[in-house]
PDB file of N, CA and C in Angstrom:
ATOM      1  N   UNK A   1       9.083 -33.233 -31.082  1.00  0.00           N
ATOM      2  CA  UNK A   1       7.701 -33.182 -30.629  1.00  0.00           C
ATOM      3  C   UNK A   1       7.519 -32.130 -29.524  1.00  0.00           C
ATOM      4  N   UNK A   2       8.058 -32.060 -28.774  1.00  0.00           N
ATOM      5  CA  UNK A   2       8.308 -31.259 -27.441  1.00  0.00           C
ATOM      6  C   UNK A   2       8.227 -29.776 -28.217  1.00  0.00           C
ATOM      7  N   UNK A   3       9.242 -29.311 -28.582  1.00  0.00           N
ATOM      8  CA  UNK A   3       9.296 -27.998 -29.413  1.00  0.00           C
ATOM      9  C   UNK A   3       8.560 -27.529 -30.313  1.00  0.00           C
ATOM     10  N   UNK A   4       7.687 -28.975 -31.219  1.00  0.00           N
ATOM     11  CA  UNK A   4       6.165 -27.990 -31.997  1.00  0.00           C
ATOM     12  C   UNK A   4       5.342 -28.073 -30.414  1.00  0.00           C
ATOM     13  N   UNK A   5       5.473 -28.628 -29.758  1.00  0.00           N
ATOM     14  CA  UNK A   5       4.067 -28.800 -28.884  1.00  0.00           C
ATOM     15  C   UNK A   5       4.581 -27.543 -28.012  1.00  0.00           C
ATOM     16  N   UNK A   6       5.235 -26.754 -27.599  1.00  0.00           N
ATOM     17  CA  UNK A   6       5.680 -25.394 -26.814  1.00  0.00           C
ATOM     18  C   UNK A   6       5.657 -24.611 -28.326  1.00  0.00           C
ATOM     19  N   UNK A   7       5.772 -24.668 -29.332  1.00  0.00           N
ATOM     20  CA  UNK A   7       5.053 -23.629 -30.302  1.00  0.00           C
ATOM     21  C   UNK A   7       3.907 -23.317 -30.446  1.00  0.00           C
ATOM     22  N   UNK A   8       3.025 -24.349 -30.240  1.00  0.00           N
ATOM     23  CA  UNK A   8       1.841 -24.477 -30.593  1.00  0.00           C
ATOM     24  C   UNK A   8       1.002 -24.074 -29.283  1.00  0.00           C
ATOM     25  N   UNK A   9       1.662 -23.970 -28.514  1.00  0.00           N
ATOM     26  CA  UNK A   9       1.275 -23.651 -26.736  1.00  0.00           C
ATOM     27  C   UNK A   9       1.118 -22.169 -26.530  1.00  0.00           C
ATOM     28  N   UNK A  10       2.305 -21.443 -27.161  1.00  0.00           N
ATOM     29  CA  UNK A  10       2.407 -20.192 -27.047  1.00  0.00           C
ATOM     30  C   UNK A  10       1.284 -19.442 -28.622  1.00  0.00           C
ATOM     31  N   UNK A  11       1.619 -20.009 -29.781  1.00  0.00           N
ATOM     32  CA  UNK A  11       0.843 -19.595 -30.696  1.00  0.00           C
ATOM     33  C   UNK A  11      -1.265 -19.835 -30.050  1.00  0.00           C
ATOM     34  N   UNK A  12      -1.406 -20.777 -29.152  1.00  0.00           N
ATOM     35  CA  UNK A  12      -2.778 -20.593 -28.904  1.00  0.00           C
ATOM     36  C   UNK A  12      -2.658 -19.563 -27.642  1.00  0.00           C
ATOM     37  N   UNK A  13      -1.438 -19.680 -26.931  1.00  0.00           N
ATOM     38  CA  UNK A  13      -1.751 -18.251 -25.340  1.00  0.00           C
ATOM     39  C   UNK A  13      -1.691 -16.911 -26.096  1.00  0.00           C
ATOM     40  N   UNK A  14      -0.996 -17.047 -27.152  1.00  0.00           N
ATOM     41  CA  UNK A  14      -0.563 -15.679 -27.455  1.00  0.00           C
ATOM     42  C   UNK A  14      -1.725 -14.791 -28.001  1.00  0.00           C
ATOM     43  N   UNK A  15      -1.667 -13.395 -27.264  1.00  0.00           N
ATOM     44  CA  UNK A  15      -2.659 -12.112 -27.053  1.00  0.00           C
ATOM     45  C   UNK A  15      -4.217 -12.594 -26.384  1.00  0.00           C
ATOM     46  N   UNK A  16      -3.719 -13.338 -25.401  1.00  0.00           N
ATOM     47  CA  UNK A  16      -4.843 -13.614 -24.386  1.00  0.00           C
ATOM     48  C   UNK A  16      -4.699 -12.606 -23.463  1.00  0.00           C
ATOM     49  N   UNK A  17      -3.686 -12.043 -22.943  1.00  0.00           N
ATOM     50  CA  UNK A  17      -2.857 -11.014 -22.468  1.00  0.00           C
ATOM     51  C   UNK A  17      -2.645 -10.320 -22.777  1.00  0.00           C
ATOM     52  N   UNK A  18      -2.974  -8.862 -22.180  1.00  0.00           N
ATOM     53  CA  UNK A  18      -2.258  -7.434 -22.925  1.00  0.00           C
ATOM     54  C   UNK A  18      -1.573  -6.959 -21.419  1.00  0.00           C
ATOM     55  N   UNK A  19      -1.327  -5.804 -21.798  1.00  0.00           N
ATOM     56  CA  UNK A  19      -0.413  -4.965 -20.816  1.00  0.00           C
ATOM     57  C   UNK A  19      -1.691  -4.418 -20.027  1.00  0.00           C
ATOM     58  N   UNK A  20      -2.755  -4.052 -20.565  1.00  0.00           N
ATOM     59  CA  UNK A  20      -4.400  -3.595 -20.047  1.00  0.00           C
ATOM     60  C   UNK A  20      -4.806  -4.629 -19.176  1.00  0.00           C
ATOM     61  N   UNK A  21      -4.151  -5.628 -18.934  1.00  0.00           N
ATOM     62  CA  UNK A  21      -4.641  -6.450 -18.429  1.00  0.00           C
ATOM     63  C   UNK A  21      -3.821  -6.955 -16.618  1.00  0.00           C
ATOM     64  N   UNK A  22      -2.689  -6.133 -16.955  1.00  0.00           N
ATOM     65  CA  UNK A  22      -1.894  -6.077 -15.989  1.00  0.00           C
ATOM     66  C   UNK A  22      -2.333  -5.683 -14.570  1.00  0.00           C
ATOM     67  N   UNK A  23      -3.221  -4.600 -14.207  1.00  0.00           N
ATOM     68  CA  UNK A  23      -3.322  -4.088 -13.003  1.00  0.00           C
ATOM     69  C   UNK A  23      -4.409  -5.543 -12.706  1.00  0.00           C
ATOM     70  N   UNK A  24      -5.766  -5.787 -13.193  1.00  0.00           N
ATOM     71  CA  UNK A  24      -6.615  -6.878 -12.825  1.00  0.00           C
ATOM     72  C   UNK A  24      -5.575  -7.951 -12.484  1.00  0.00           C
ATOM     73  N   UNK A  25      -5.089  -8.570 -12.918  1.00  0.00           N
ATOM     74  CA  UNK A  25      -4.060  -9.900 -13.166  1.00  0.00           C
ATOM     75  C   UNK A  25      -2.868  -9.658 -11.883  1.00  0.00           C
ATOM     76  N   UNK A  26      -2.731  -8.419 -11.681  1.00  0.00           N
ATOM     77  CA  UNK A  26      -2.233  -8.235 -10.252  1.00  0.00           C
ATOM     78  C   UNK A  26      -2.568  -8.415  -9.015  1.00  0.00           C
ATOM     79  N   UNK A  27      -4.167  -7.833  -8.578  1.00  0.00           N
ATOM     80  CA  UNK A  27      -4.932  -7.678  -8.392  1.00  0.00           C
ATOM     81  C   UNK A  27      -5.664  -9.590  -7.716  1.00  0.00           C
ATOM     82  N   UNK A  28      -5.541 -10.376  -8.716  1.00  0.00           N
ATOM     83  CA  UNK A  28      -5.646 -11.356  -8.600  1.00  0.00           C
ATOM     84  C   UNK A  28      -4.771 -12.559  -8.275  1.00  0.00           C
ATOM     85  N   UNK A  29      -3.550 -11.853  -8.676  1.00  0.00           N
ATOM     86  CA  UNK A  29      -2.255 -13.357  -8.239  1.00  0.00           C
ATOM     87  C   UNK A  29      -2.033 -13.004  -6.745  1.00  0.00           C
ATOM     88  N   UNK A  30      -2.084 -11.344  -6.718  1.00  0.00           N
ATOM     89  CA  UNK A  30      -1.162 -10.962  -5.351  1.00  0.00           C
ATOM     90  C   UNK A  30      -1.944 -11.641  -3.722  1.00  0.00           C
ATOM     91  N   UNK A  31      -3.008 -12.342  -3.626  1.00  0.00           N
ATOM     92  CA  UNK A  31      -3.525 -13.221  -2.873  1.00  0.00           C
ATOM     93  C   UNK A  31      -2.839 -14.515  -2.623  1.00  0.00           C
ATOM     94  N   UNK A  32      -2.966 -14.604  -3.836  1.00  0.00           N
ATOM     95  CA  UNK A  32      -2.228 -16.439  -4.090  1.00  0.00           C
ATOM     96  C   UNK A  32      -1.515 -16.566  -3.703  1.00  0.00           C
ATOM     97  N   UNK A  33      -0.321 -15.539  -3.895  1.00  0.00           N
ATOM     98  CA  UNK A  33       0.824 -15.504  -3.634  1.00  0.00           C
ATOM     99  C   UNK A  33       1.118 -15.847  -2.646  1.00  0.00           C
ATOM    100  N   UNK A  34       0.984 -14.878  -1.517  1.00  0.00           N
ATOM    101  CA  UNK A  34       0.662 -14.195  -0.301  1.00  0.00           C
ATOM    102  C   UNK A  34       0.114 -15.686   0.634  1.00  0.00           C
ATOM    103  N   UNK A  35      -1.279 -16.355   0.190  1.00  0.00           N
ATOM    104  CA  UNK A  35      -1.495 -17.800   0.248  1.00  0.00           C
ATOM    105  C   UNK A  35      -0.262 -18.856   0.117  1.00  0.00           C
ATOM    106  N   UNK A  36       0.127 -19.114  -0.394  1.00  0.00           N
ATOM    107  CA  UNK A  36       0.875 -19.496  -0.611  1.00  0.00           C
ATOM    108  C   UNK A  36       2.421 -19.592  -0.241  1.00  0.00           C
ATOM    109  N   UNK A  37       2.363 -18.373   0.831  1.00  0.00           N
ATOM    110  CA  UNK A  37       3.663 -18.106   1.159  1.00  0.00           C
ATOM    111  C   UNK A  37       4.671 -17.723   0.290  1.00  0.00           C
ATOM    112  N   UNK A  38       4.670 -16.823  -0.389  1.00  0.00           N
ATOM    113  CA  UNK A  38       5.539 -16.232  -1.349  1.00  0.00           C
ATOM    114  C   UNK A  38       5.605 -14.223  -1.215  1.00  0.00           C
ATOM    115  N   UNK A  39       6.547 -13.644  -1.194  1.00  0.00           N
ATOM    116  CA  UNK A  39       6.944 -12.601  -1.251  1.00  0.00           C
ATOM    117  C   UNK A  39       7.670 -12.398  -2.280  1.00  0.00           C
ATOM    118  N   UNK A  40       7.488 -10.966  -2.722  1.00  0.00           N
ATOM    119  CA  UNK A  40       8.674 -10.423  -3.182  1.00  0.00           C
ATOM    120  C   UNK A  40       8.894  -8.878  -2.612  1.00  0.00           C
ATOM    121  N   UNK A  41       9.710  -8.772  -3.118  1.00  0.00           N
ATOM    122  CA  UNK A  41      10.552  -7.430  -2.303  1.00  0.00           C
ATOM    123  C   UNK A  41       9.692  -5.946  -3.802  1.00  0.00           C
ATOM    124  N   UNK A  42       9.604  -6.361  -4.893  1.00  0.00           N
ATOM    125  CA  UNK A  42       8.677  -5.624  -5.697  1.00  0.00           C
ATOM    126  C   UNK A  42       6.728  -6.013  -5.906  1.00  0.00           C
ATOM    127  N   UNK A  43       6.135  -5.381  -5.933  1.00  0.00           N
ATOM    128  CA  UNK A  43       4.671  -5.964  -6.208  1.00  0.00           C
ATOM    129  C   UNK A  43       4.491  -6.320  -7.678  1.00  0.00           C
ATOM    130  N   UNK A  44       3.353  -7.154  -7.690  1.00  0.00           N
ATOM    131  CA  UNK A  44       3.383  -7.647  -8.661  1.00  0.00           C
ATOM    132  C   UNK A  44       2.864  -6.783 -10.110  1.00  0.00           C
ATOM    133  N   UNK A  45       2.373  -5.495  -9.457  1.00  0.00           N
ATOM    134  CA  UNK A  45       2.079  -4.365 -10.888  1.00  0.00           C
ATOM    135  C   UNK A  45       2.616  -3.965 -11.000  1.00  0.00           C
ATOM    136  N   UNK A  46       4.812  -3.951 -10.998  1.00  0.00           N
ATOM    137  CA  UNK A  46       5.531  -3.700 -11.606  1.00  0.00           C
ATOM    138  C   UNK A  46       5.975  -4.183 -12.468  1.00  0.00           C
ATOM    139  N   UNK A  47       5.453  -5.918 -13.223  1.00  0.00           N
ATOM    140  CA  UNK A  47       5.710  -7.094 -13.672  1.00  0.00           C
ATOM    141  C   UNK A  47       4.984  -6.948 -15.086  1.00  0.00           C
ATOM    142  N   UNK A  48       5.216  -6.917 -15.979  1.00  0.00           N
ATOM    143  CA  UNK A  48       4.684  -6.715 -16.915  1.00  0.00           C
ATOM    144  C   UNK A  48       3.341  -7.853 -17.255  1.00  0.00           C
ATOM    145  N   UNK A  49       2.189  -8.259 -17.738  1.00  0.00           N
ATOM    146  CA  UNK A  49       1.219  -8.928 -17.664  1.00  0.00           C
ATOM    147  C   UNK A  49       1.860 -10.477 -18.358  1.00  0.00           C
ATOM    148  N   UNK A  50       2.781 -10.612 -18.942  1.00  0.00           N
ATOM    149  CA  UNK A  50       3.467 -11.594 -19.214  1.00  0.00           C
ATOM    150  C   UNK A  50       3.997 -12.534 -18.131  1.00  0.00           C
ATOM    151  N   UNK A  51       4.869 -11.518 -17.856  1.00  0.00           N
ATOM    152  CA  UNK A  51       5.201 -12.190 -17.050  1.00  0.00           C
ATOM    153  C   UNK A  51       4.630 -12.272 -15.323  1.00  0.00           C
ATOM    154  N   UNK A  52       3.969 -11.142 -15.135  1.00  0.00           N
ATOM    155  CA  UNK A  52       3.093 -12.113 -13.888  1.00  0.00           C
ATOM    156  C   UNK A  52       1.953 -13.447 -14.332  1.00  0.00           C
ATOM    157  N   UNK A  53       2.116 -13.560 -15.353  1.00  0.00           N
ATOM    158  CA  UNK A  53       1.482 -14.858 -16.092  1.00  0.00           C
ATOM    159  C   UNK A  53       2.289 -15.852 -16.140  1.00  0.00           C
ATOM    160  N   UNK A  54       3.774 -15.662 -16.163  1.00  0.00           N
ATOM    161  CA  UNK A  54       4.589 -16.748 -16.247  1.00  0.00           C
ATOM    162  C   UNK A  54       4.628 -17.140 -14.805  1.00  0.00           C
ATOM    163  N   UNK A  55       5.177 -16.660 -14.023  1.00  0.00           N
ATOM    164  CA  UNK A  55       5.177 -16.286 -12.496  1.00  0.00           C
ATOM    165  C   UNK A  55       4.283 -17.226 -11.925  1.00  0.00           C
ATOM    166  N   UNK A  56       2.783 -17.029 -12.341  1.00  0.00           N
ATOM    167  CA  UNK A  56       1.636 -17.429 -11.458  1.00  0.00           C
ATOM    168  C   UNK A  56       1.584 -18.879 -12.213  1.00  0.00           C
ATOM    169  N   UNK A  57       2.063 -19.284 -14.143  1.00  0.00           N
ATOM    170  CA  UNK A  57       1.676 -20.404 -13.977  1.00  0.00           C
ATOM    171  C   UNK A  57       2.838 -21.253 -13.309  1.00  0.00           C
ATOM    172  N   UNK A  58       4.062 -21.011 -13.266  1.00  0.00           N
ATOM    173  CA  UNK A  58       4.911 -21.775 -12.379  1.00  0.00           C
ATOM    174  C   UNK A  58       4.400 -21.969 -10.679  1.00  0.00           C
ATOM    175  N   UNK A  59       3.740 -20.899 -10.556  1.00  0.00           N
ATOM    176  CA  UNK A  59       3.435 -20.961  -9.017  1.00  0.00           C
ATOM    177  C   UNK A  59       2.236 -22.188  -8.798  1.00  0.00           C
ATOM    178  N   UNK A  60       1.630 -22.587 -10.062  1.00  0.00           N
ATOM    179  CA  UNK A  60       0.666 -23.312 -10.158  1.00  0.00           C
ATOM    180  C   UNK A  60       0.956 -24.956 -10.544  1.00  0.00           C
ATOM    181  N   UNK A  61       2.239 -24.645 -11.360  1.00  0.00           N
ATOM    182  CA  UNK A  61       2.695 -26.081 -11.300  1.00  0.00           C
ATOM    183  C   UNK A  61       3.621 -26.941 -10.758  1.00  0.00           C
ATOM    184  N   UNK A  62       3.654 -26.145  -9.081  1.00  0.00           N
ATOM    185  CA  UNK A  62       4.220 -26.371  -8.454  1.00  0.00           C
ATOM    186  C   UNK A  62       6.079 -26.113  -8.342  1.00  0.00           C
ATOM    187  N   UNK A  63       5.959 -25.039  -9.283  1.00  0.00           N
ATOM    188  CA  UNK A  63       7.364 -24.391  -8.995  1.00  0.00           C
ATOM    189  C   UNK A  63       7.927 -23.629  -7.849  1.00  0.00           C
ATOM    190  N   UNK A  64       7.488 -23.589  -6.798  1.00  0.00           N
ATOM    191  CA  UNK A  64       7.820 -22.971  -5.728  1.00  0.00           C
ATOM    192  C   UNK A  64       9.264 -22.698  -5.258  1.00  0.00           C
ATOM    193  N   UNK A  65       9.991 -23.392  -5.502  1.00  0.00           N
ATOM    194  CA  UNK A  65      11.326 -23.725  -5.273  1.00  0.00           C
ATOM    195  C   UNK A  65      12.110 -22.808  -6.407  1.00  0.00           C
ATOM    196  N   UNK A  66      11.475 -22.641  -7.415  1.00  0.00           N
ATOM    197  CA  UNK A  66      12.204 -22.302  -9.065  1.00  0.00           C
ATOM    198  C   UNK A  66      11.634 -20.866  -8.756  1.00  0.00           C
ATOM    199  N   UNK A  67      10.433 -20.040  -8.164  1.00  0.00           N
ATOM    200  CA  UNK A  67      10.466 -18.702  -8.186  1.00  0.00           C
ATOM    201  C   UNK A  67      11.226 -18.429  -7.187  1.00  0.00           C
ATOM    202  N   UNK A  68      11.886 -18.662  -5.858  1.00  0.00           N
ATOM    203  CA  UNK A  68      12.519 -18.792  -5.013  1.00  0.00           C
ATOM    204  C   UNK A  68      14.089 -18.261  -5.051  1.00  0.00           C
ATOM    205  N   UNK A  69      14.230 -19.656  -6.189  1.00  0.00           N
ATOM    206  CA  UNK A  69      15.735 -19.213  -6.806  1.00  0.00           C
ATOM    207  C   UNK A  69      15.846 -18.338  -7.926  1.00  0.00           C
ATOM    208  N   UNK A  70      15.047 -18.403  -9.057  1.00  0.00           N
ATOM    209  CA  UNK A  70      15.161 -17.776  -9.659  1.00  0.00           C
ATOM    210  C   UNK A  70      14.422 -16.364 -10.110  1.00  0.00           C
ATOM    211  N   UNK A  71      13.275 -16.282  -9.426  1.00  0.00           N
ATOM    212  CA  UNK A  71      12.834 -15.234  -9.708  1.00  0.00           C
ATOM    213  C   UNK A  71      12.481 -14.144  -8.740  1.00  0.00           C
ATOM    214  N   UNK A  72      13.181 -14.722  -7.580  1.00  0.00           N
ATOM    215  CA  UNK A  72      13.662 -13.837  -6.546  1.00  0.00           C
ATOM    216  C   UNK A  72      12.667 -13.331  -5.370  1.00  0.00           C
ATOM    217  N   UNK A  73      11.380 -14.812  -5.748  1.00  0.00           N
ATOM    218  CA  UNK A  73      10.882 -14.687  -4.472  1.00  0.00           C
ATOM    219  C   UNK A  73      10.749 -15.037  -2.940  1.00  0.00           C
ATOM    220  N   UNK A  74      10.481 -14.583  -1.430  1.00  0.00           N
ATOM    221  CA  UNK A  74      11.225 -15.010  -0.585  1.00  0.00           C
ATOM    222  C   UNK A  74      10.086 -15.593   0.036  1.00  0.00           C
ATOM    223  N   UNK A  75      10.018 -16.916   1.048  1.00  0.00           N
ATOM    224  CA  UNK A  75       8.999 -17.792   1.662  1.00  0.00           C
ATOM    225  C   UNK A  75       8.513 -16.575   2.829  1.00  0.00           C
ATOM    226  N   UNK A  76       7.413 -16.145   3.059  1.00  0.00           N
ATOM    227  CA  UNK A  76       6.874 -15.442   4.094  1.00  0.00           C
ATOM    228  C   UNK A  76       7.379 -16.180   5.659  1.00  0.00           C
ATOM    229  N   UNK A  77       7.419 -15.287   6.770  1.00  0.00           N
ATOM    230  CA  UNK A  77       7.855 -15.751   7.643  1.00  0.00           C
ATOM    231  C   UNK A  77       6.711 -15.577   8.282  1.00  0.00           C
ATOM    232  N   UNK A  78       5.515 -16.201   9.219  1.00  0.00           N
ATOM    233  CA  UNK A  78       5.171 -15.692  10.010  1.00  0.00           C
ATOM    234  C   UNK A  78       5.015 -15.679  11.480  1.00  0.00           C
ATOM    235  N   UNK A  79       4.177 -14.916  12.265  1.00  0.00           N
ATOM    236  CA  UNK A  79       4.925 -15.221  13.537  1.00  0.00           C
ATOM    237  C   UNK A  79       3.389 -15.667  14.023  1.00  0.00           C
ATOM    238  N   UNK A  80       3.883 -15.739  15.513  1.00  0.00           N
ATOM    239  CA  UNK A  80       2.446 -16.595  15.791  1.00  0.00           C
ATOM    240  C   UNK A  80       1.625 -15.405  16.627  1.00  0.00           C
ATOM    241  N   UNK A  81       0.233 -15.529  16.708  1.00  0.00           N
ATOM    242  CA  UNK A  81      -0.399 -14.223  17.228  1.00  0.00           C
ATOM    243  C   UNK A  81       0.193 -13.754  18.656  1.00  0.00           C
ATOM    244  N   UNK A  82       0.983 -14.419  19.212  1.00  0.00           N
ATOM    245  CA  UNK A  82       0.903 -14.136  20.699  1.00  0.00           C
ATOM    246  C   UNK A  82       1.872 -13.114  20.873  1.00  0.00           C
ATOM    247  N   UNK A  83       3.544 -13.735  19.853  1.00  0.00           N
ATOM    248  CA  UNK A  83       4.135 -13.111  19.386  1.00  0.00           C
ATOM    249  C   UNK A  83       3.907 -11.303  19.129  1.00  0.00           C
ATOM    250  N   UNK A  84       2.838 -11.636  17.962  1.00  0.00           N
ATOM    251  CA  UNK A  84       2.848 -10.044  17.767  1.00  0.00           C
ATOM    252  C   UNK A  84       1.849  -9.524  18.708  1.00  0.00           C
ATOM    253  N   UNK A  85       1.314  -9.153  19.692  1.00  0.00           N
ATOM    254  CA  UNK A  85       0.822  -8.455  20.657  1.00  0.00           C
ATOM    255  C   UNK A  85       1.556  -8.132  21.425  1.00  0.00           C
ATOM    256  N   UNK A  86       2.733  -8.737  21.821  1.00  0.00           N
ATOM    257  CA  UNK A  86       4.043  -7.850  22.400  1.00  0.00           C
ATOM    258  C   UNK A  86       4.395  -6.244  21.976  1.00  0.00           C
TER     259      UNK A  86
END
């Protein structure tokens, strides 16, 4: 059941997404992200539109921990205002 229901998941996402769609879809996660406390060391319009789609829906279902480890993003550090006026 699991495996038609992830067939049938991707056969309805599939070509909702193009590569044309990549710079907008950048454009739009790279906030969230950022919200969210997430970095990466590349931006996200080097990511092909797929996969900043995969990316953002893990970031949405609460994978935070799983882009972290695995997809190599790092928790933002920030400092406090007083800090940076030094």
């Amino acid at each position: 059941k699991k495996s038609y229901t992830s067939h049938l998941q991707k056969k309805a996402l599939e070509g909702l997404l193009t590569e044309d769609d990549r710079l907008d879809m950048a454009k739009y996660i790279s906030p969230i992200f950022e919200e969210r406390g997430l970095k990466h060391k590349n931006p996200h319009i080097m990511r092909s539109a797929g996969e900043q789609a995969s990316h953002y829906g893990a970031l949405l279902q609460g994978g935070t921990e799983t882009l972290i480890k695995k997809a190599g993003y790092e928790p933002i550090k920030y400092q406090k205002k007083e800090e940076k006026k030094k």
